[in-house]
N, C-alpha and C. Protein backbone atom coordinates (compact mmCIF):
# COMPACT_ATOMS: atom_id res chain seq x y z
N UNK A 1 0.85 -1.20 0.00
CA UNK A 1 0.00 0.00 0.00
C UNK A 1 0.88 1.25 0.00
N UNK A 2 0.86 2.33 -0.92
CA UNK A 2 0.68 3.31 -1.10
C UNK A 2 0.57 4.31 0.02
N UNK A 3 1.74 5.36 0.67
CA UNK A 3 0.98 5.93 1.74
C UNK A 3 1.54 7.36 1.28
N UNK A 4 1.00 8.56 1.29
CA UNK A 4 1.02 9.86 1.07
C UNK A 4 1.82 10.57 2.38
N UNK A 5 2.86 10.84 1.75
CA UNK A 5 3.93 11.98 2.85
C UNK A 5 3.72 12.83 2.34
N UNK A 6 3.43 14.17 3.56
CA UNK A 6 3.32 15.57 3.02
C UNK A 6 4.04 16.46 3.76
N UNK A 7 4.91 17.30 3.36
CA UNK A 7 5.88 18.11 4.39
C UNK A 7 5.18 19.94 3.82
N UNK A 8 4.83 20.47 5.26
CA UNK A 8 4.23 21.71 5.11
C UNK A 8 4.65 22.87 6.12
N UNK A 9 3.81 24.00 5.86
CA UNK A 9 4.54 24.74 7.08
C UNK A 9 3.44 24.07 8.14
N UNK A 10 4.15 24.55 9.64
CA UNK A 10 2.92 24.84 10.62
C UNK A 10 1.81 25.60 10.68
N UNK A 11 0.97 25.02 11.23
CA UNK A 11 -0.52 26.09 11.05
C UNK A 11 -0.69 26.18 12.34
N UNK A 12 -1.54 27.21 12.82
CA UNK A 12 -1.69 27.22 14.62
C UNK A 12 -2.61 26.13 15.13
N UNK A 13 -3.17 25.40 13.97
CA UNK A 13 -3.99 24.40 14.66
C UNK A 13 -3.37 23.15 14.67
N UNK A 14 -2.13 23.35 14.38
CA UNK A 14 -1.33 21.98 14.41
C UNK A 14 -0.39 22.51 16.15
N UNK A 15 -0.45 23.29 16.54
CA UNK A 15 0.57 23.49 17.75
C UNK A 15 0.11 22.22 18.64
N UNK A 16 -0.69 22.09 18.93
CA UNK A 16 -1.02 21.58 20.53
C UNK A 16 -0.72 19.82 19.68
N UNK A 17 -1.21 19.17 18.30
CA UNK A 17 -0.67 18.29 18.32
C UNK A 17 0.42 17.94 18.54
N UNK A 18 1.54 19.02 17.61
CA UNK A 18 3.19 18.86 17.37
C UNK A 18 3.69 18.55 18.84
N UNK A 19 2.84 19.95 19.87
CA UNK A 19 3.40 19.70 21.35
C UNK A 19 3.45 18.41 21.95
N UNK A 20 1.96 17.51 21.56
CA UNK A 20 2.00 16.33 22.12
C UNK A 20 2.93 15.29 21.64
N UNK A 21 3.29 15.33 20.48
CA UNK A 21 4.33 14.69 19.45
C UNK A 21 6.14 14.39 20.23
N UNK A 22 6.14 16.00 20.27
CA UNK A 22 7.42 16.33 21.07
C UNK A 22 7.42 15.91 22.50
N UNK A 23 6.45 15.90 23.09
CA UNK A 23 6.57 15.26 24.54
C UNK A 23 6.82 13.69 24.52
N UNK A 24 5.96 13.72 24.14
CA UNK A 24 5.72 11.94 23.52
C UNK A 24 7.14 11.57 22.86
N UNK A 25 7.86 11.55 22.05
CA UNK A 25 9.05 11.58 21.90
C UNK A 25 9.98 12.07 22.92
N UNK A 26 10.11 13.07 23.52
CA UNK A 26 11.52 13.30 24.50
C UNK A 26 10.59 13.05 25.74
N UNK A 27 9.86 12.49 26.27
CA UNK A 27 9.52 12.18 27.65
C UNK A 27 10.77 11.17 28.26
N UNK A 28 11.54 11.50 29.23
CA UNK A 28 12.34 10.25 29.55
C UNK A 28 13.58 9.95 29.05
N UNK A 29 13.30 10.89 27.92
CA UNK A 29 15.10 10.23 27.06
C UNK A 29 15.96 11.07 27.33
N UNK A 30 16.29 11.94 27.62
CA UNK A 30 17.32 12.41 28.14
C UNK A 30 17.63 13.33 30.14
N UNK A 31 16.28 13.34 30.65
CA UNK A 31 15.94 13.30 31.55
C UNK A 31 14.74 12.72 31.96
N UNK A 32 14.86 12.91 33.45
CA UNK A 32 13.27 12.06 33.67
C UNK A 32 11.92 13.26 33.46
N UNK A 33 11.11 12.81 32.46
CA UNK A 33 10.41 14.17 31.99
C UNK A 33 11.02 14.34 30.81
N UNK A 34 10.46 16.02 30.62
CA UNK A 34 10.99 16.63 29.22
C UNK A 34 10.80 18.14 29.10
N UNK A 35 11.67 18.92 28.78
CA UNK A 35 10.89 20.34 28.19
C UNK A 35 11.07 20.47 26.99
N UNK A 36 11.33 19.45 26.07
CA UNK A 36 11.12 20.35 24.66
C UNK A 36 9.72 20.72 24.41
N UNK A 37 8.81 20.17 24.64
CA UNK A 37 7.37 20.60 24.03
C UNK A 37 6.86 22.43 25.37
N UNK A 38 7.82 22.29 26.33
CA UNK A 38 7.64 23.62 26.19
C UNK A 38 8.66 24.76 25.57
N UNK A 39 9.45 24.00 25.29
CA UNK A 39 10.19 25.13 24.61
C UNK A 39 9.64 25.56 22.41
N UNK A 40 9.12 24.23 22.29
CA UNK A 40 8.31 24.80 21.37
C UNK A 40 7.07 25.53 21.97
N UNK A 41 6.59 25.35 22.79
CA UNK A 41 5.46 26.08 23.17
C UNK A 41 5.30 28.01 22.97
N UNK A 42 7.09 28.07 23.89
CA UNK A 42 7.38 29.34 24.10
C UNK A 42 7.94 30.17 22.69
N UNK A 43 8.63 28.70 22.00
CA UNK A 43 9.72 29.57 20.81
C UNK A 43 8.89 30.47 19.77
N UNK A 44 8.04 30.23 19.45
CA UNK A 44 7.01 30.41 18.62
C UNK A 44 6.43 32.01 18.63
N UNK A 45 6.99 32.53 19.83
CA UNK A 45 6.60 34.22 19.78
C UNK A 45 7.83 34.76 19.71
N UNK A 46 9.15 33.92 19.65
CA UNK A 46 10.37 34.99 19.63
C UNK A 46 10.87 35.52 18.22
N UNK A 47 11.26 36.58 18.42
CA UNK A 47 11.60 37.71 17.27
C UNK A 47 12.81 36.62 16.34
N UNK A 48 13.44 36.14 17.25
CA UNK A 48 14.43 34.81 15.97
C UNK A 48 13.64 33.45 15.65
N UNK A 49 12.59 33.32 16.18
CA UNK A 49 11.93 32.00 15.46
C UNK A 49 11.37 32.37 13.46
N UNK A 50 11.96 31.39 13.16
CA UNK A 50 11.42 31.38 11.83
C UNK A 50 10.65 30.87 10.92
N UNK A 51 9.43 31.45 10.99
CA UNK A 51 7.87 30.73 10.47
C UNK A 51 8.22 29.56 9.19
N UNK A 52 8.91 30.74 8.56
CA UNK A 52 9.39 29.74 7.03
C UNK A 52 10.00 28.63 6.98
N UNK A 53 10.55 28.53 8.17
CA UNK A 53 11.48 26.68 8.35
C UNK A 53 10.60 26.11 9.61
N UNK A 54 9.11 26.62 10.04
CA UNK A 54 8.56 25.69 10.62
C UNK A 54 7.85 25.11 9.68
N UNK A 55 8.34 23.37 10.34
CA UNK A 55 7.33 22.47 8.99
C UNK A 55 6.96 21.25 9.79
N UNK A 56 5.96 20.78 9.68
CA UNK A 56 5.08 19.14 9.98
C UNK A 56 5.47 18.28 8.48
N UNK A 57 5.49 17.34 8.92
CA UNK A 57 5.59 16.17 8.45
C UNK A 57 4.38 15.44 8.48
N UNK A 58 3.38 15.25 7.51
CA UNK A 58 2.12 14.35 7.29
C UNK A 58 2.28 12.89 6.93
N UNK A 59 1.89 11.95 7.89
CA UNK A 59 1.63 10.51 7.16
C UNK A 59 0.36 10.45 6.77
N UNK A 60 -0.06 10.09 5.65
CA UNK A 60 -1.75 10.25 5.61
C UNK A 60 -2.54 11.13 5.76
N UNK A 61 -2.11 11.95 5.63
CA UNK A 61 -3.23 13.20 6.40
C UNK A 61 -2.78 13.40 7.81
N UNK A 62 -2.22 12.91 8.80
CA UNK A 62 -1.69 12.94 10.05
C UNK A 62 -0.46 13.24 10.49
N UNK A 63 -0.69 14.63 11.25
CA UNK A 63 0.95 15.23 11.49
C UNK A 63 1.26 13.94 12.83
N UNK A 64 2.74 13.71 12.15
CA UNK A 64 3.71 13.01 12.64
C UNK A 64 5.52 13.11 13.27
N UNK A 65 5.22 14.58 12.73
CA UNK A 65 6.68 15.33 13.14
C UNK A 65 6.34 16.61 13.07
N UNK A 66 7.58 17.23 13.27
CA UNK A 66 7.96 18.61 13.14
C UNK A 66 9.24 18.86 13.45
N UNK A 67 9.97 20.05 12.98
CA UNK A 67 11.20 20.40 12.99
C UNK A 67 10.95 22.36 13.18
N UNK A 68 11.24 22.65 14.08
CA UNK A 68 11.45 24.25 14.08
C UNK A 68 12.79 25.16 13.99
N UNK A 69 13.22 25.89 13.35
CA UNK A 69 14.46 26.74 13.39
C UNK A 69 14.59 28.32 13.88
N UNK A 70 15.32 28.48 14.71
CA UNK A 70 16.03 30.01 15.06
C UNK A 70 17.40 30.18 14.63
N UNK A 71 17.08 31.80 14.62
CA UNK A 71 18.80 32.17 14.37
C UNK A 71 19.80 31.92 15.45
N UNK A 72 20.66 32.34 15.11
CA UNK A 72 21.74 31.75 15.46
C UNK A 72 22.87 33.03 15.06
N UNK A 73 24.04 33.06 15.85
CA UNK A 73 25.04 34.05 15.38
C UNK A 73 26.57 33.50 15.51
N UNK A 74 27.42 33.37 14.43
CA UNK A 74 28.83 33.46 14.56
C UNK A 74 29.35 34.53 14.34
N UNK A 75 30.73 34.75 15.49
CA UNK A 75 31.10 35.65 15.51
C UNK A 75 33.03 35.45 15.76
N UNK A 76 33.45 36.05 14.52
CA UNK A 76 34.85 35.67 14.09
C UNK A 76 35.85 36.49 14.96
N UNK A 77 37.26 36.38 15.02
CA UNK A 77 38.48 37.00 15.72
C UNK A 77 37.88 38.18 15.58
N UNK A 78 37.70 38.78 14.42
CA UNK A 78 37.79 40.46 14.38
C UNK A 78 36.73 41.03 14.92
N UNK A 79 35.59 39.96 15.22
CA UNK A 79 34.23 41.15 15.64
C UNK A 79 33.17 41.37 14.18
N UNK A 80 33.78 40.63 13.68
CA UNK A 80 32.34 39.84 12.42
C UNK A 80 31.47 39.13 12.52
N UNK A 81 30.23 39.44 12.71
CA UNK A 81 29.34 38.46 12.57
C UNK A 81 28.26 38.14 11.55
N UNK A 82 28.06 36.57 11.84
CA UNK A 82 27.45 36.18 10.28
C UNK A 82 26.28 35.20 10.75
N UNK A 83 25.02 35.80 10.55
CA UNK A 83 24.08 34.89 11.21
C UNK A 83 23.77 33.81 10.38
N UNK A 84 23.34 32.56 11.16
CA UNK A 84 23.09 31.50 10.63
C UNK A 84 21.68 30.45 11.48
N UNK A 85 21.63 29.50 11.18
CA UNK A 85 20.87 28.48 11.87
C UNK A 85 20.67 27.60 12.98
N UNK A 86 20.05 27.52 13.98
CA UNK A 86 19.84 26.10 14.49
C UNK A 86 18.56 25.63 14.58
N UNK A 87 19.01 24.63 14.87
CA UNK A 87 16.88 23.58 14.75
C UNK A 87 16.80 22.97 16.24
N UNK A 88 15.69 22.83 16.23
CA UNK A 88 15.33 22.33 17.81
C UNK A 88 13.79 22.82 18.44
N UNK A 89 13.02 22.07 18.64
CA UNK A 89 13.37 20.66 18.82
C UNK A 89 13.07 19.89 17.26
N UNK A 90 13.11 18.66 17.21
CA UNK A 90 12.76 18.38 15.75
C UNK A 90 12.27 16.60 16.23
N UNK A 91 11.05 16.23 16.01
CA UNK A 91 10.90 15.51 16.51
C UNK A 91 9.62 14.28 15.40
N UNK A 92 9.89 12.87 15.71
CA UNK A 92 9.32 12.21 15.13
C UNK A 92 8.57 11.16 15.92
N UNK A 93 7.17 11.21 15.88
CA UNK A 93 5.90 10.18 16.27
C UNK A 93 6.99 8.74 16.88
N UNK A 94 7.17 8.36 18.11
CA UNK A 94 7.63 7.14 18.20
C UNK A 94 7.81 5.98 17.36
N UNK A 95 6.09 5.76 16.90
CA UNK A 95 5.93 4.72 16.10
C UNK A 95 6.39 4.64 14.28
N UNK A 96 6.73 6.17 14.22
CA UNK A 96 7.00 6.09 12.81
C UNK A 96 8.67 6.45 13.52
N UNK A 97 9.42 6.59 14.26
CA UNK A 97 10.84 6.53 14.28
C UNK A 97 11.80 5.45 13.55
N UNK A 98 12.37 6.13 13.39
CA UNK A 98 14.04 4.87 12.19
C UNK A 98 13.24 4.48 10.86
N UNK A 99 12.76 4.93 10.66
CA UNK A 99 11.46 5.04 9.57
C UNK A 99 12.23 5.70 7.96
N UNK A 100 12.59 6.99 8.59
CA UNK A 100 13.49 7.84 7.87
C UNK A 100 12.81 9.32 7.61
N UNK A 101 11.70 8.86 8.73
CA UNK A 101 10.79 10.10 7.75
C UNK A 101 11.67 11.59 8.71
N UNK A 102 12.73 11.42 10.05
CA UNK A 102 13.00 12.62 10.56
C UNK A 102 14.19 13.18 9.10
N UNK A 103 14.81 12.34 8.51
CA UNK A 103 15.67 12.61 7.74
C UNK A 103 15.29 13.57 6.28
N UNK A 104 13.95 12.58 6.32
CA UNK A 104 13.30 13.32 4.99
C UNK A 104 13.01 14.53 5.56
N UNK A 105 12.40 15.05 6.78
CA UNK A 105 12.08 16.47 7.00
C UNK A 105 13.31 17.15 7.24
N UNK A 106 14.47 16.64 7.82
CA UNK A 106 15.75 17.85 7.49
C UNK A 106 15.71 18.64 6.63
N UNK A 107 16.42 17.16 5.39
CA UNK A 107 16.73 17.88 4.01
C UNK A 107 15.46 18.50 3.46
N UNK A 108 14.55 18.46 3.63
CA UNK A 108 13.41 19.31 2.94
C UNK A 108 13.97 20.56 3.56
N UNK A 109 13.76 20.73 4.53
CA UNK A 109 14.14 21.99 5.38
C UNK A 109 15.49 22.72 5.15
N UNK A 110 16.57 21.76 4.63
CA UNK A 110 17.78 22.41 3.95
C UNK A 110 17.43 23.02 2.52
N UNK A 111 16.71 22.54 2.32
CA UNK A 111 16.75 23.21 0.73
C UNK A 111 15.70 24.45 0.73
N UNK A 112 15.14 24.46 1.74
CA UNK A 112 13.96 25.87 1.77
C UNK A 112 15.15 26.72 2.68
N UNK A 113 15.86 26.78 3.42
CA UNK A 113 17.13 27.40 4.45
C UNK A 113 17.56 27.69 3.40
N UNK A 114 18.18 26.75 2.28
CA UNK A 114 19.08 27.63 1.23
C UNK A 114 18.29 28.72 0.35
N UNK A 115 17.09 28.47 0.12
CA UNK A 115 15.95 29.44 -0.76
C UNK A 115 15.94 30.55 -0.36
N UNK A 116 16.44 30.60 1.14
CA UNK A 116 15.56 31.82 1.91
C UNK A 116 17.66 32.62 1.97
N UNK A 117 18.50 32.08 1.83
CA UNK A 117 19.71 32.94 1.83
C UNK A 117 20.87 32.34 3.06
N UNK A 118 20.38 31.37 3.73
CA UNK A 118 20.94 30.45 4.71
C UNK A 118 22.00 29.71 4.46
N UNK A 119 23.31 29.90 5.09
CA UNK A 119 24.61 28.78 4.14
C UNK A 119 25.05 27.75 5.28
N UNK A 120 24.42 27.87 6.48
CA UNK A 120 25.21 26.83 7.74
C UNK A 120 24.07 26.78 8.86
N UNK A 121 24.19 25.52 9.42
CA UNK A 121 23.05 25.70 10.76
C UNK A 121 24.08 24.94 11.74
N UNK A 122 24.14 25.25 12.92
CA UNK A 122 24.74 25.09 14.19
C UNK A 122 23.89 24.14 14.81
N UNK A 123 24.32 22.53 15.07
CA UNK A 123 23.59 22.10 16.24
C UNK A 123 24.04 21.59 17.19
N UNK A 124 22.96 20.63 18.67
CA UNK A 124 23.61 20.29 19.26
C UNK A 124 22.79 19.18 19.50
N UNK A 125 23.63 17.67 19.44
CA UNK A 125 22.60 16.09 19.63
C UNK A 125 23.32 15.39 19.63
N UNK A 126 23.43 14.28 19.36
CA UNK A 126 23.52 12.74 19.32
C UNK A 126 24.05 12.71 17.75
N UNK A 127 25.92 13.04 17.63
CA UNK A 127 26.40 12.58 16.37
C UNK A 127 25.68 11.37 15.44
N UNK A 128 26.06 10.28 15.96
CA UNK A 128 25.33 9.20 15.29
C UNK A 128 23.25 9.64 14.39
N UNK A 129 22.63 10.60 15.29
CA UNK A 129 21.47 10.96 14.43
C UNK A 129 21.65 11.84 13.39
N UNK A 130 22.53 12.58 13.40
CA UNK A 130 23.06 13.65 12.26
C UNK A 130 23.81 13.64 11.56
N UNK A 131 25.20 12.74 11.53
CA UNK A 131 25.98 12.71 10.55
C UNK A 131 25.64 12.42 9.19
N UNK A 132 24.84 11.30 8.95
CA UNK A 132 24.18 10.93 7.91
C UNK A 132 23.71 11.94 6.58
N UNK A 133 23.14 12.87 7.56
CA UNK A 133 22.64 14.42 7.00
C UNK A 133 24.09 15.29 6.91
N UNK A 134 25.37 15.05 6.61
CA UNK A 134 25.77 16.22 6.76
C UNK A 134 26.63 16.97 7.50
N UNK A 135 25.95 16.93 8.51
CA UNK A 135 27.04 17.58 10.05
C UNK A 135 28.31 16.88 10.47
N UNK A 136 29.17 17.69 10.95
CA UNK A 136 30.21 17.40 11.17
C UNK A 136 30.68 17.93 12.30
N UNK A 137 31.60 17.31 13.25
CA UNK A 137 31.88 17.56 14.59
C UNK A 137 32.53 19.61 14.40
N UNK A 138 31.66 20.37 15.28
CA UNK A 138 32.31 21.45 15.13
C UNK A 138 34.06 21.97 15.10
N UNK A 139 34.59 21.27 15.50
CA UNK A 139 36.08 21.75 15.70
C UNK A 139 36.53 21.26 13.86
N UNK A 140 35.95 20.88 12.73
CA UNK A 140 36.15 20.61 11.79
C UNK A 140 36.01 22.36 10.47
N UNK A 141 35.46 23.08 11.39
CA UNK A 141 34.67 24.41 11.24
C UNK A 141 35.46 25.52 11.95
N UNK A 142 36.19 24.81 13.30
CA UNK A 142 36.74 25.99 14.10
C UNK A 142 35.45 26.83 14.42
N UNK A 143 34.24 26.44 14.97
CA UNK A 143 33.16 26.72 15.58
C UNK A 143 33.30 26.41 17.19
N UNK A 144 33.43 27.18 17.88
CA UNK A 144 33.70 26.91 19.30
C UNK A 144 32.66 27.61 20.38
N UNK A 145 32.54 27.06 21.48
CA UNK A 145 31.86 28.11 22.61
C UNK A 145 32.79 29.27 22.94
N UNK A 146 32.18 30.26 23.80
CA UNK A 146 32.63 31.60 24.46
C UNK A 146 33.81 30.70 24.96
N UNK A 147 33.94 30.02 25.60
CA UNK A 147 34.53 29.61 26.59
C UNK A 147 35.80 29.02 25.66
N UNK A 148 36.08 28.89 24.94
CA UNK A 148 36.72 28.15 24.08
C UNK A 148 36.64 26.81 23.72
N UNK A 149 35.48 26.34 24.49
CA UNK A 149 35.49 24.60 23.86
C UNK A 149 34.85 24.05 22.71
N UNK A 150 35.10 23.20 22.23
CA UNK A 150 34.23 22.61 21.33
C UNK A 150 33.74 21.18 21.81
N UNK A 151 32.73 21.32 22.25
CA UNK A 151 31.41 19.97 22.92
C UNK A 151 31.37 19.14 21.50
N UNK A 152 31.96 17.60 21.97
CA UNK A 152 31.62 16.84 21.56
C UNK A 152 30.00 17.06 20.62
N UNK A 153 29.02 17.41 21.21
CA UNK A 153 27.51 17.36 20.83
C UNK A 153 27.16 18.68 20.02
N UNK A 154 28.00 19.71 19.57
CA UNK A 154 27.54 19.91 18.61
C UNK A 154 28.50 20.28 17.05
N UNK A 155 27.32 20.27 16.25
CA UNK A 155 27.86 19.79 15.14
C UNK A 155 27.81 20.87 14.19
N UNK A 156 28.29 21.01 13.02
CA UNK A 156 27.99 21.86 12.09
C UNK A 156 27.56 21.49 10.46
N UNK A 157 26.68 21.77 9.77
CA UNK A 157 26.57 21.95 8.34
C UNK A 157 26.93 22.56 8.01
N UNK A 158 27.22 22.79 6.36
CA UNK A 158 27.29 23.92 5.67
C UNK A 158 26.45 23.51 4.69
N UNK A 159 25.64 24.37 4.38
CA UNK A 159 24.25 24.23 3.21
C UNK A 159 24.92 24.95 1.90
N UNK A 160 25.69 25.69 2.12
CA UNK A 160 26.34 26.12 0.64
C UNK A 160 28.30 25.67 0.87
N UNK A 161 28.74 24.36 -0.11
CA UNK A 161 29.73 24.86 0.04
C UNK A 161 31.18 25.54 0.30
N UNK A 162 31.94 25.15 1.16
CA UNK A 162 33.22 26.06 1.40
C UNK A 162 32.96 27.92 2.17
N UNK A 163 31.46 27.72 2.39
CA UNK A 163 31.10 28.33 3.43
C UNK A 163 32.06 28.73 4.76
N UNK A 164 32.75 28.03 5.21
CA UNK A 164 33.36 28.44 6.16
C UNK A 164 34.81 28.64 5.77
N UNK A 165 36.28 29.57 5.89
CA UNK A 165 37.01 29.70 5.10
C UNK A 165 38.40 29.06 5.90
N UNK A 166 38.33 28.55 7.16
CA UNK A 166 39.28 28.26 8.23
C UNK A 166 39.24 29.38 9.44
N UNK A 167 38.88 30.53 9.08
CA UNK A 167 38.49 31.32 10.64
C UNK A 167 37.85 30.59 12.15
N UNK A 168 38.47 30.93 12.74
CA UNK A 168 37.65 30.71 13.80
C UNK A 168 36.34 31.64 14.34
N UNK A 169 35.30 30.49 14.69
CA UNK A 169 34.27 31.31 15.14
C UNK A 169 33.38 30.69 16.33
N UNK A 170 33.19 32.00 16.91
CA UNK A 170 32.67 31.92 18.15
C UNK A 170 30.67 31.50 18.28
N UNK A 171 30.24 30.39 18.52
CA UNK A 171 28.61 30.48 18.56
C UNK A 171 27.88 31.22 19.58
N UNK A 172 26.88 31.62 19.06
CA UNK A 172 25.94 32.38 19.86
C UNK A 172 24.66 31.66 20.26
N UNK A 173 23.98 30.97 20.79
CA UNK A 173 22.45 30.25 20.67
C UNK A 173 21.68 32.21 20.69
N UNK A 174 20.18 31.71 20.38
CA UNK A 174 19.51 32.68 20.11
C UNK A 174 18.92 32.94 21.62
N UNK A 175 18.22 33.83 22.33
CA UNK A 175 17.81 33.67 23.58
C UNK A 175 17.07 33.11 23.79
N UNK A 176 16.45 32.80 22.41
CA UNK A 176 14.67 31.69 22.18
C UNK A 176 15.05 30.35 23.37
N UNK A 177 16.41 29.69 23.00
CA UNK A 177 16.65 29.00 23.31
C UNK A 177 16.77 28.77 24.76
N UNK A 178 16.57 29.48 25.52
CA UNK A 178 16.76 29.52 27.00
C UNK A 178 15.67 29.66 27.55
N UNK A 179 15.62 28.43 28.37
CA UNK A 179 14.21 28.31 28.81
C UNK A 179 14.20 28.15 30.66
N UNK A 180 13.06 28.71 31.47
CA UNK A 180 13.11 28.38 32.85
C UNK A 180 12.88 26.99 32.84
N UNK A 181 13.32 25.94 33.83
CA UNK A 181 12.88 24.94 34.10
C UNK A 181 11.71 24.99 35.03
N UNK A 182 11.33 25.65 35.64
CA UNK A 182 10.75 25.68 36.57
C UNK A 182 9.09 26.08 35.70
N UNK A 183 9.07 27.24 34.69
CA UNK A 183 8.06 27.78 34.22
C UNK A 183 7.82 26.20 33.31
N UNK A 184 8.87 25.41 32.64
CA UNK A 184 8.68 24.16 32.06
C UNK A 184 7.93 23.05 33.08
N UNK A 185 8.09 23.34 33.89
CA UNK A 185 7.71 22.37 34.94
C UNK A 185 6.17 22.28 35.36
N UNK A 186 5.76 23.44 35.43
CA UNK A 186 4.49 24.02 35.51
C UNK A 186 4.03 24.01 34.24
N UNK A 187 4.23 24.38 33.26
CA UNK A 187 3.29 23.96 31.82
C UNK A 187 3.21 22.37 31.82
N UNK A 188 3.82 21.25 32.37
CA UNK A 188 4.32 19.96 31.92
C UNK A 188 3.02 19.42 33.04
N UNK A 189 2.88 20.08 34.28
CA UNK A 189 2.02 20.06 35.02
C UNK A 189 0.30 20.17 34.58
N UNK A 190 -0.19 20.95 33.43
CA UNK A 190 -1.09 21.44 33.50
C UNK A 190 -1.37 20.33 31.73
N UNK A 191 0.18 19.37 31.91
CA UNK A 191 -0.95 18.28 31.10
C UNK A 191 -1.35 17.10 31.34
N UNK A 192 -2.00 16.10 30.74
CA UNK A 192 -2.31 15.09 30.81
C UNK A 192 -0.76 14.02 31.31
N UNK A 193 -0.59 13.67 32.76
CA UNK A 193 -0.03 13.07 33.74
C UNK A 193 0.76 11.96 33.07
N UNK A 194 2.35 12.02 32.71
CA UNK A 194 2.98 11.34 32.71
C UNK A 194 4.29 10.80 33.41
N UNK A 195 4.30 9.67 33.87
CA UNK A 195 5.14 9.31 34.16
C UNK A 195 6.67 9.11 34.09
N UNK A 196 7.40 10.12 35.47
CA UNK A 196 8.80 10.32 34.78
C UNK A 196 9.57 9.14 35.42
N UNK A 197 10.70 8.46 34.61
CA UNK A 197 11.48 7.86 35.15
C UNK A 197 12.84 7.58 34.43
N UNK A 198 13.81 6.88 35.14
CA UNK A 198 14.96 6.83 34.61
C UNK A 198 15.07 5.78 33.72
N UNK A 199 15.92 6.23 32.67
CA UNK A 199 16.34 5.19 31.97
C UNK A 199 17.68 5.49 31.15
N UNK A 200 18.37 4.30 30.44
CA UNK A 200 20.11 4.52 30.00
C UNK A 200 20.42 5.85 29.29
N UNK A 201 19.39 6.30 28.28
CA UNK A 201 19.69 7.41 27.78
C UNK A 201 19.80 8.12 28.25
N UNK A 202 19.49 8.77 29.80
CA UNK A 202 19.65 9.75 30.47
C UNK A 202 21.37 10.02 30.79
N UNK A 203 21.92 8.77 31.08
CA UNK A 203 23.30 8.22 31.31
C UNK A 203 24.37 8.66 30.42
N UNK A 204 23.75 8.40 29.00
CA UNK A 204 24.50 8.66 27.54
C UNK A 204 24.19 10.06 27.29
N UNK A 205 23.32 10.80 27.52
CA UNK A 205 23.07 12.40 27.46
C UNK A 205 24.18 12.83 28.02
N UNK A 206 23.92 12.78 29.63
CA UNK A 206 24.68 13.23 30.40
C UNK A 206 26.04 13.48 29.87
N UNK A 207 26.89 12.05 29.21
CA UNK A 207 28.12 11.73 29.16
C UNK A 207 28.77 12.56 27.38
N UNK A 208 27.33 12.65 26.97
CA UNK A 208 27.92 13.59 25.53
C UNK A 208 27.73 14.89 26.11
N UNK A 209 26.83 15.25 26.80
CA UNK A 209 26.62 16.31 27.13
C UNK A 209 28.25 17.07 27.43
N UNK A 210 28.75 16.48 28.23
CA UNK A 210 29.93 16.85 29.17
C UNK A 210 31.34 16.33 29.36
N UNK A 211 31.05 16.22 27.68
CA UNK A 211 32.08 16.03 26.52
C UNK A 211 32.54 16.67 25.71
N UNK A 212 34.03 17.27 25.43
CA UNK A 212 34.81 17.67 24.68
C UNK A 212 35.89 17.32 24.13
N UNK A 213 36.22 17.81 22.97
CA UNK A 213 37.57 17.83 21.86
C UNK A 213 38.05 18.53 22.23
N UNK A 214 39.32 17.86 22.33
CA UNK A 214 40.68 17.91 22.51
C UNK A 214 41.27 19.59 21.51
N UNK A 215 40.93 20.83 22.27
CA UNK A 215 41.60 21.42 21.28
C UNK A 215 42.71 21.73 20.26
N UNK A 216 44.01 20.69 20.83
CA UNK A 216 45.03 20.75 19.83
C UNK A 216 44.80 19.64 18.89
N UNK A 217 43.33 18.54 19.10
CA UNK A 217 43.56 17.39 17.82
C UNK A 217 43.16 18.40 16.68
């Protein structure tokens, strides 16, 4: 059988599904609980969220994903900066996971990022889910934190190219990205009661989380 994939923007009457989508997916996996579905909740009024790279993923007529993007800023030795991308949360229906359909909504989403004037997106996850697509351990970019490190967990694209020239550059997350736990805690409260508990991925988060490259490799 024949099944119809449709990749679109978001509509406001798709929020409260996508939210349940995203919970339902990160409940548990990297802590006990989750806030991405409030941080899509919140991202959605900030001045760097970008309508044009929010998109659902349809199986059948039935949203089954979503992927959202904000800006993002690098900023080189001299005090140049060159805005660019990150995505988050980006998330796929349990039952349709390893499926391929989160992969198919990337690259859709790369090629509308390049439409719109976009040459690189900044992220931060689980190498093994992103390489496939592209990304590459940041210190390959000379993309680093304030601090000077480069975290194992995030990665870089380039959507156009030789985009990056060997400069070093400093990342910025957008402020979208910063969320209270506590105000997360209380929206997570006021839904339908799930059960938090531990499990290995919390273990393996932790351990990429609070992981770095070696700056002289």
């Amino acid at each position: 059988m024949n099944h119809k994939i449709n990749i679109r923007n978001e509509e406001p009457t798709d929020y409260r599904k996508v939210e349940e989508i995203i919970r339902e997916a990160f409940y548990n996996l990297y802590i006990p609980g989750c806030v991405e579905h409030y941080l899509a909740h919140t991202i959605r009024d900030h001045e760097d969220f970008i309508k044009e790279l929010d998109f659902v993923i349809e199986y059948d007529g039935e949203v089954i994903g979503n992927i959202m993007y904000t800006k993002a800023t690098l900023t080189d030795e001299t005090g140049n900066k060159k805005e660019i991308l990150t995505f988050g949360p980006i998330c796929i229906a349990p039952k349709y996971q390893r499926m391929g359909y989160g992969k198919m909504l990337m690259e859709y989403s790369f090629g509308r990022a390049v439409e719109l004037g976009y040459d690189a997106i900044v992220i931060f996850g689980s190498p093994s889910n992103y390489v496939s697509s592209g990304f590459k351990s940041c210190k390959k970019y000379h993309v680093y934190l304030e601090d000077g490190k480069y975290p194992a967990a995030m990665m870089v694209k380039e959507l156009i190219a030789d985009t990056f020239d060997g400069r070093k550059w400093i990342y910025h997350d957008s402020p979208a990205m910063a969320i209270s736990l506590e105000r997360a805690q209380e929206y997570d409260d006021t839904l339908e009661p799930m059960e938090k508990e531990w499990r290995p991925s919390q273990e393996e988060f932790y351990i990429m989380s609070h992981s770095f490259i070696d700056e002289t490799a």
